[in-house]
C-alpha atoms as a PDB file:
ATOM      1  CA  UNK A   1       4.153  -0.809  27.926  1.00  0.00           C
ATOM      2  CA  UNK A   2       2.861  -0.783  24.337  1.00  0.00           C
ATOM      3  CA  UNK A   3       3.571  -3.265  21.548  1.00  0.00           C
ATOM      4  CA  UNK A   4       2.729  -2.492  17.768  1.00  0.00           C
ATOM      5  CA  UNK A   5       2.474  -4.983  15.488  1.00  0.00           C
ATOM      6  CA  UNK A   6       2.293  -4.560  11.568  1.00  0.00           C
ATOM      7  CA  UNK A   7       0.687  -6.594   8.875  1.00  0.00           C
ATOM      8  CA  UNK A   8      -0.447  -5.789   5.326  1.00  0.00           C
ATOM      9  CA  UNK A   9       3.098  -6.220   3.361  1.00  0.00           C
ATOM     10  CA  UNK A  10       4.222  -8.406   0.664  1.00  0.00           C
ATOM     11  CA  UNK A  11       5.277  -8.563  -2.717  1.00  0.00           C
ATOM     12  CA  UNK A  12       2.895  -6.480  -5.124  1.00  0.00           C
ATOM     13  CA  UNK A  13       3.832  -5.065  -8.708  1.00  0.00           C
ATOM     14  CA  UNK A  14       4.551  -1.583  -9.736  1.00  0.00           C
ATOM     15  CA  UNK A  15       1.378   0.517 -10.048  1.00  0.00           C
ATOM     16  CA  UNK A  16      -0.438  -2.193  -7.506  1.00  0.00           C
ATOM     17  CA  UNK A  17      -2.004  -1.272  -4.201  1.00  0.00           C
ATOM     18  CA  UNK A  18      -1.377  -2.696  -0.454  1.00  0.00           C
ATOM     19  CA  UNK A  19      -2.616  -1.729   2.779  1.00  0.00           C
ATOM     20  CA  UNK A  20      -0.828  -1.808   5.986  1.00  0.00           C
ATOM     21  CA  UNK A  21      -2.590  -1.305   9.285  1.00  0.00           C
ATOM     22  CA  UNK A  22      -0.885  -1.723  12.959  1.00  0.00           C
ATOM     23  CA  UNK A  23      -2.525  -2.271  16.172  1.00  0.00           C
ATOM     24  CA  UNK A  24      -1.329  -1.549  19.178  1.00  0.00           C
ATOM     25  CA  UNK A  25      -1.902  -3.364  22.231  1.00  0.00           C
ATOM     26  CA  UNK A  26      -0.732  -3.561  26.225  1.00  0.00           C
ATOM     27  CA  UNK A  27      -2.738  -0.317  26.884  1.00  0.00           C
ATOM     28  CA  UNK A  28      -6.689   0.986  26.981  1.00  0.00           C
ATOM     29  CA  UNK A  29      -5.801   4.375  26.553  1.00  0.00           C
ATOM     30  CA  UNK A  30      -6.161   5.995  23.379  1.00  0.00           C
ATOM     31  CA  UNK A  31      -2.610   6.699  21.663  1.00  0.00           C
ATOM     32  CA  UNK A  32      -2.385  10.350  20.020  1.00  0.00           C
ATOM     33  CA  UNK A  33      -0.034   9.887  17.761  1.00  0.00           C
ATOM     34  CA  UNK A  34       0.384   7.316  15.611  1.00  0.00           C
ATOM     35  CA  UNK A  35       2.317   6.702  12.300  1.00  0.00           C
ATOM     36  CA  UNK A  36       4.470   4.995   9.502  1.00  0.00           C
ATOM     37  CA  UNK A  37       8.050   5.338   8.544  1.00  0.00           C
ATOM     38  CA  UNK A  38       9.919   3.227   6.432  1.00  0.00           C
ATOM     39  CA  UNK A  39      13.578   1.919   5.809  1.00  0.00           C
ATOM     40  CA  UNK A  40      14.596   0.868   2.247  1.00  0.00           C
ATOM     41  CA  UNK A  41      18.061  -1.246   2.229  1.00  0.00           C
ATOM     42  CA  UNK A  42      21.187   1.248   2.038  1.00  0.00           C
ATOM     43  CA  UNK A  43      19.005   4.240   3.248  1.00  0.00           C
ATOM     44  CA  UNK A  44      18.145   5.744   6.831  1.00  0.00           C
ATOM     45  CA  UNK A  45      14.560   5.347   8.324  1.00  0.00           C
ATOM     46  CA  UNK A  46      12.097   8.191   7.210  1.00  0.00           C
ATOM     47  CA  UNK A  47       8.786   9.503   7.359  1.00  0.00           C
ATOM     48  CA  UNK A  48       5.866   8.001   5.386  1.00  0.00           C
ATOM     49  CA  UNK A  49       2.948   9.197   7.126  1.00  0.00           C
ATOM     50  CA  UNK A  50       2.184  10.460  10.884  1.00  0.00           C
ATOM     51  CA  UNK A  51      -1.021  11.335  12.455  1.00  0.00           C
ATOM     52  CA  UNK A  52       0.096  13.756  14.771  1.00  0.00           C
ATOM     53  CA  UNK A  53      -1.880  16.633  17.082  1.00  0.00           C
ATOM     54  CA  UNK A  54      -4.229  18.307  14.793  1.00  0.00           C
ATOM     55  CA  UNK A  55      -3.303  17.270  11.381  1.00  0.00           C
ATOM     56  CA  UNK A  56      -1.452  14.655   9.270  1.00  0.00           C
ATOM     57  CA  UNK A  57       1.735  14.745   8.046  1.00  0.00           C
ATOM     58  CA  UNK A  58       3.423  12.778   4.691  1.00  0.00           C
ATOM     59  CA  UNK A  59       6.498  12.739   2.958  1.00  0.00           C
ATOM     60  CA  UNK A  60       6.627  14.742  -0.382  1.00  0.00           C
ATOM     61  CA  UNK A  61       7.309  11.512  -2.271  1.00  0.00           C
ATOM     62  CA  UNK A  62       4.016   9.591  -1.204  1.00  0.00           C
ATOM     63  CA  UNK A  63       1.599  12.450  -0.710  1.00  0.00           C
ATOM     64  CA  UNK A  64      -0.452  11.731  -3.681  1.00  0.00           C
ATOM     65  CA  UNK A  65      -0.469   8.331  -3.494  1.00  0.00           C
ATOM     66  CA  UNK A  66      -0.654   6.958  -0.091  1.00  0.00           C
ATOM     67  CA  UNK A  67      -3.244   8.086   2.445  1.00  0.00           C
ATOM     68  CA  UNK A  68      -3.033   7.363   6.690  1.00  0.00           C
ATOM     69  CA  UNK A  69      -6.339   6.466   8.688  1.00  0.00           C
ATOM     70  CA  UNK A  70      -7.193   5.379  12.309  1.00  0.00           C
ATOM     71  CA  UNK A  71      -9.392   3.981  13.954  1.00  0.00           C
ATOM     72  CA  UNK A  72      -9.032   5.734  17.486  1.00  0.00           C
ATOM     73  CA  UNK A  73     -11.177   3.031  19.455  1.00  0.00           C
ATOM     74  CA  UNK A  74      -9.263   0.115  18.529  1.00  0.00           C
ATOM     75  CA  UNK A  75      -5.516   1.771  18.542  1.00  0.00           C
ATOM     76  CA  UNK A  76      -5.338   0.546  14.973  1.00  0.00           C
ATOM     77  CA  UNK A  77      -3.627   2.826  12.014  1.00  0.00           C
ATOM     78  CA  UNK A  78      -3.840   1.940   8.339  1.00  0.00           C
ATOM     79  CA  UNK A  79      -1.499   2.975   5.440  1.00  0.00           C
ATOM     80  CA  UNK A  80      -3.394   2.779   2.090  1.00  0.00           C
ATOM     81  CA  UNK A  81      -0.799   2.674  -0.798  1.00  0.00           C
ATOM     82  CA  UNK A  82      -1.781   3.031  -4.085  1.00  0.00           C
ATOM     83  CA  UNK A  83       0.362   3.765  -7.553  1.00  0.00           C
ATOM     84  CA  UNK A  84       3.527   1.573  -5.602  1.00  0.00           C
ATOM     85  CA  UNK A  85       6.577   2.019  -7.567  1.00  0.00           C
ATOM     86  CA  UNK A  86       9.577  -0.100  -7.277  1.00  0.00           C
ATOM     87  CA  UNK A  87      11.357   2.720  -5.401  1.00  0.00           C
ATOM     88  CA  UNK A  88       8.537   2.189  -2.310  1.00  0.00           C
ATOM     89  CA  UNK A  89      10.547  -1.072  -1.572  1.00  0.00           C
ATOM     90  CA  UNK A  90      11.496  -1.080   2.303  1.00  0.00           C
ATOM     91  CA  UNK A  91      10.695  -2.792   5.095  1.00  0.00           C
ATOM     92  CA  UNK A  92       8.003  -0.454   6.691  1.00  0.00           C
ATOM     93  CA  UNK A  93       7.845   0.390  10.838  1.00  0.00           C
ATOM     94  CA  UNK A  94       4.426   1.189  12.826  1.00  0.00           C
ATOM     95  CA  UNK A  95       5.121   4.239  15.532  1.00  0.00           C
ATOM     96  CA  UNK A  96       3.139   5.380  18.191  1.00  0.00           C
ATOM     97  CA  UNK A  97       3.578   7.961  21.035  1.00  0.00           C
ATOM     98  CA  UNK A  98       2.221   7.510  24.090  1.00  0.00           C
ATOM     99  CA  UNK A  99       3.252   9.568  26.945  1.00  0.00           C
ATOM    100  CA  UNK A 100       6.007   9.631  27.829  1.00  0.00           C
ATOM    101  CA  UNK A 101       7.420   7.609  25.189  1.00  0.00           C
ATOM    102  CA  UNK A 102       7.487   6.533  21.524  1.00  0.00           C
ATOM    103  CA  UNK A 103       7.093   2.820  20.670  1.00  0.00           C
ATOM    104  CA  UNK A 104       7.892   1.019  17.671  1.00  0.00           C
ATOM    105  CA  UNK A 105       6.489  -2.019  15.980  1.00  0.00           C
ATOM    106  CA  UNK A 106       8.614  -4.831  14.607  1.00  0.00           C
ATOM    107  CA  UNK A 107       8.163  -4.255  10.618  1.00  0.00           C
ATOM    108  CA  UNK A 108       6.327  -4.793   7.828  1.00  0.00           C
ATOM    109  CA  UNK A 109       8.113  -6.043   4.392  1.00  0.00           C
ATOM    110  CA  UNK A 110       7.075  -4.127   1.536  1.00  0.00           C
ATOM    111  CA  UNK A 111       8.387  -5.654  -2.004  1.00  0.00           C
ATOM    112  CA  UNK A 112       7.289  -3.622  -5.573  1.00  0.00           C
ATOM    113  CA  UNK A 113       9.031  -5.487  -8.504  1.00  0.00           C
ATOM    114  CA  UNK A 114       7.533  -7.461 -11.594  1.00  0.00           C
END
């Protein structure tokens, strides 16, 4: 069993900067894959940001703005967001694969407004 849990959110203004990291614990073994998605209210969950086998992967609309690290010892990702805009607004969801499963953390609010 693996649990994720989030921290980094809150309330920041458009153009500010936040970062999120998630650690996972319940396990010694190094998890792959690891990764952020994101649910805004009305809308489905998507893709921020996943480390994945051999490269990273972001959505189109945070590419240039947000950047995904790890620290592979500790099981910990981090999701440095920079240039938040109003439309970055959702509550935002650690993931993590770990044979044979994926595992998801609890959440993370992210607010943008003035």
């Amino acid at each position: 069993q693996v649990t994720l849990v989030e921290s980094g959110g809150g309330l920041v203004q458009p153009g500010g900067s936040l970062r999120l990291s998630c650690t996972a614990s319940g396990t010694i073994f190094i998890i792959n894959d690891m990764g952020w998605y994101r649910q805004a209210p009305g809308k489905e969950r998507e893709l921020v940001a996943r480390l994945v086998r051999g490269g990273i992967n972001y959505a189109d609309s945070v590419k240039d703005r947000f950047t995904i690290s790890r620290d592979n010892g500790k099981n910990t990702v981090y999701l440095q967001m920079n240039g938040l805009q109003p439309e970055d607004t959702a509550v935002y969801y650690c993931w993590a694969f770990r044979a044979p499963k994926d595992y998801w953390g609890q959440g993370t609010q992210v607010t943008v407004a003035s």
